[in-house]
Protein backbone atom coordinates (compact mmCIF):
# COMPACT_ATOMS: atom_id res chain seq x y z
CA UNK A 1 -138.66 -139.36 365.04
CA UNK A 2 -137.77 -135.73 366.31
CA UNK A 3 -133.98 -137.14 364.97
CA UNK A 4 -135.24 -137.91 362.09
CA UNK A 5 -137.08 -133.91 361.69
CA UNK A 6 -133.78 -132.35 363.20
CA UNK A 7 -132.06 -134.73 360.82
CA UNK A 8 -134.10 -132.96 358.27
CA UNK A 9 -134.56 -129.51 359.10
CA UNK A 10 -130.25 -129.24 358.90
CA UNK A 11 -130.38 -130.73 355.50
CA UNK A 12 -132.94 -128.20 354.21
CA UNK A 13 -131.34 -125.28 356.14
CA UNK A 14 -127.79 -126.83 354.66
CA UNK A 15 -129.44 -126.68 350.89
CA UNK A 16 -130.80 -123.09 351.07
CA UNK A 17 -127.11 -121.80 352.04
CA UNK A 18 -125.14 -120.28 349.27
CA UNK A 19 -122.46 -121.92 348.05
CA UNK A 20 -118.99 -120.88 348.31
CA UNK A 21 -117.81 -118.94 345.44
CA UNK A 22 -114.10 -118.49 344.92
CA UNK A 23 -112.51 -115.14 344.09
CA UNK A 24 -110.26 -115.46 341.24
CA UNK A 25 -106.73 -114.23 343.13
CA UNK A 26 -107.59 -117.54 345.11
CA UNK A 27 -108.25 -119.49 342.21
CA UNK A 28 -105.58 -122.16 340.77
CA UNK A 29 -103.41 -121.24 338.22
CA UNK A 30 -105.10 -124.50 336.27
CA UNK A 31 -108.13 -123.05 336.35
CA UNK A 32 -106.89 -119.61 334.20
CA UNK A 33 -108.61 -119.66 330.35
CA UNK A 34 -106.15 -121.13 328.19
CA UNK A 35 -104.40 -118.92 326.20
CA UNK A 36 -102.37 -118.60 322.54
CA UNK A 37 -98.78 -119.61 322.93
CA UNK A 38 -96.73 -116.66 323.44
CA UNK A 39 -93.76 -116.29 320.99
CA UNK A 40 -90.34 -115.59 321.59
CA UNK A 41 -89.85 -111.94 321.40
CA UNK A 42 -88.28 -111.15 318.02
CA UNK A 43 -86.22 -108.37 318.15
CA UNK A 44 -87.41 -105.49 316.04
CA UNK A 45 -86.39 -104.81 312.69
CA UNK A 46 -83.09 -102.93 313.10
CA UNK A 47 -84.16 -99.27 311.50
CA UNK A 48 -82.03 -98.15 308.42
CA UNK A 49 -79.89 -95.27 309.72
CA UNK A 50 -80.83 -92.21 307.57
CA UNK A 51 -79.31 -91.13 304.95
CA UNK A 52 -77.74 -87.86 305.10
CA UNK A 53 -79.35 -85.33 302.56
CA UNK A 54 -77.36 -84.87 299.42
CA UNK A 55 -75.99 -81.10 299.38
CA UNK A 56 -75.74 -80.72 295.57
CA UNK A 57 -73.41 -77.75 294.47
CA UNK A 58 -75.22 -74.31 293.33
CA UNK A 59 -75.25 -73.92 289.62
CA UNK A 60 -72.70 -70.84 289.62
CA UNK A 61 -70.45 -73.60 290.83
CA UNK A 62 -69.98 -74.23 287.17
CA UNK A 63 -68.51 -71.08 286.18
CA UNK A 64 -64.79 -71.55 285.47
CA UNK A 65 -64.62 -75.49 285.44
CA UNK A 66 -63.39 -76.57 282.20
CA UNK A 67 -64.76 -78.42 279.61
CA UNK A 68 -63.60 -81.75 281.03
CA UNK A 69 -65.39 -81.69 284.21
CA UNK A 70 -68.21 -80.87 282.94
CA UNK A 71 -68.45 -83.42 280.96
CA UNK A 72 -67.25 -85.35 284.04
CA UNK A 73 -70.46 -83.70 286.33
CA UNK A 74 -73.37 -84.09 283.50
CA UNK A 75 -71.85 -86.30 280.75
CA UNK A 76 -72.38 -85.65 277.24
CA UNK A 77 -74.54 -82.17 276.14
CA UNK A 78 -77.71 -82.88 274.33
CA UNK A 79 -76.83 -79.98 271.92
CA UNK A 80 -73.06 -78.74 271.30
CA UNK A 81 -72.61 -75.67 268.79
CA UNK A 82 -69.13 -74.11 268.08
CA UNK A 83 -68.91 -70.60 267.33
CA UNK A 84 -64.76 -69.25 267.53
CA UNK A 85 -63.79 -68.65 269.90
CA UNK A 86 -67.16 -69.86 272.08
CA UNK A 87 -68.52 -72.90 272.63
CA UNK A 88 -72.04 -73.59 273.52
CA UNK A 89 -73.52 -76.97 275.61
CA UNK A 90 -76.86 -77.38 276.21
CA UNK A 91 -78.31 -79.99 278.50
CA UNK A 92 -81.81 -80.84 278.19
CA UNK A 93 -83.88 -82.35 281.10
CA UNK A 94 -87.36 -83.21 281.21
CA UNK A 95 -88.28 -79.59 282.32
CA UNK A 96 -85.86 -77.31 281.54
CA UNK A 97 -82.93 -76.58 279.28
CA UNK A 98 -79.29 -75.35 281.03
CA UNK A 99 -76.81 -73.54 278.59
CA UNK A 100 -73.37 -73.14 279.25
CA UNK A 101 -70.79 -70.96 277.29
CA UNK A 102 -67.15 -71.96 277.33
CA UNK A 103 -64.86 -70.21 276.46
CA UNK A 104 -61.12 -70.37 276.13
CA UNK A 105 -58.98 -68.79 278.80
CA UNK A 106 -56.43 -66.02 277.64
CA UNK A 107 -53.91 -68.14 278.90
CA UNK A 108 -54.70 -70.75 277.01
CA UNK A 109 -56.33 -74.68 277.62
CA UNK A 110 -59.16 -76.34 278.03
CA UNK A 111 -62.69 -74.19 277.15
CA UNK A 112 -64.45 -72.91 280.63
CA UNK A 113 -67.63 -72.15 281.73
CA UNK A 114 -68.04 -68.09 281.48
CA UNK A 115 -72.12 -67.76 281.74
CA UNK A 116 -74.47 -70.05 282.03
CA UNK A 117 -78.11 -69.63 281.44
CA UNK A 118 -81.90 -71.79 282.19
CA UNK A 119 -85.04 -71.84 280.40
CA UNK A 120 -88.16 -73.49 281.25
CA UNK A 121 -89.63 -76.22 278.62
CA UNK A 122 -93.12 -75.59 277.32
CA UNK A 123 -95.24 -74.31 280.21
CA UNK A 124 -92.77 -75.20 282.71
CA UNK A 125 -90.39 -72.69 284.51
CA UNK A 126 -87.39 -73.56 286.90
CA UNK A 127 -84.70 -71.80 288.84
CA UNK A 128 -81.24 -72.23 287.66
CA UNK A 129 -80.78 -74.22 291.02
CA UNK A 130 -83.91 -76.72 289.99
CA UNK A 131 -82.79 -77.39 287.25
CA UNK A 132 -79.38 -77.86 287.91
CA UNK A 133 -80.02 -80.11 290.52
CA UNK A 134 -82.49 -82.00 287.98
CA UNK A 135 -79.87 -82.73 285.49
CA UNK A 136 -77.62 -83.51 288.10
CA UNK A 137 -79.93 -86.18 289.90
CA UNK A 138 -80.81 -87.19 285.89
CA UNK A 139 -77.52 -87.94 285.39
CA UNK A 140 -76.82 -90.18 288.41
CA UNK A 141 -79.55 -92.06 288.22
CA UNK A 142 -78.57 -92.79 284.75
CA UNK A 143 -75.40 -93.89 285.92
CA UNK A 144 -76.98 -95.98 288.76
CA UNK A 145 -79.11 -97.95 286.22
CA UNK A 146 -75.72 -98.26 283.30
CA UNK A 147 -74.14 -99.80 286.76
């Protein structure tokens, strides 16, 4: 009988013992939480290489080209009046109005740009470089759309 109580008494003492616990750097890799499916790295999105800014010419840049290419740089004038020997173009853009004066060169040809001048429509004022560089940008995207 005192087996038997020893017997006992070890299984008691045995139950009150806490169990083991594992740490988790000595737990197995099976026993990890499932996780999503990693994806093959995609590569990223190759980045569009900038464009370089568009230097557009200053508007006294017109001054001596003939009539040709400026017809050439902002296609046909809105507005062309013909007083001999002058000739005046006017180009109209959504906020401003650029007027060139041609006229003939003493030794003869082609009419060229002598003066230019810019006015603002209704409330709206721009530099001669604004609004050069608006008719400018008008007229290429004009010609990227007829394209």
């Amino acid at each position: 009988m005192r087996a038997v109580a020893a017997i006992l008494t070890l299984a008691l003492l045995g139950g009150c013992a806490a169990p083991a616990q594992k740490t988790p750097a000595t737990a197995p890799a099976a026993a990890k939480p499932a996780t999503a499916p990693q994806q093959a790295a995609r590569p990223a999105p190759a980045a569009e290489p900038e464009a370089e800014p568009v230097v557009l010419p200053p508007p006294d840049s017109l001054l001596g080209r003939d009539a040709g290419e400026v017809a050439e740089l902002l296609g046909d004038p809105s507005f062309r009046r013909r007083d001999k020997p002058a000739e005046l173009w006017q180009f109209r853009g959504e906020a401003c109005v650029l007027d060139l004066f041609l006229y003939p060169p003493a030794t003869g040809g082609q009419h060229q740009v002598t003066h230019y001048g810019v006015r603002g429509r209704g409330q709206q004022t721009r530099t001669a470089r604004d609004c050069f560089h608006d008719l400018l940008r008008a007229r290429a995207a004009a010609a990227k759309v007829s394209s």
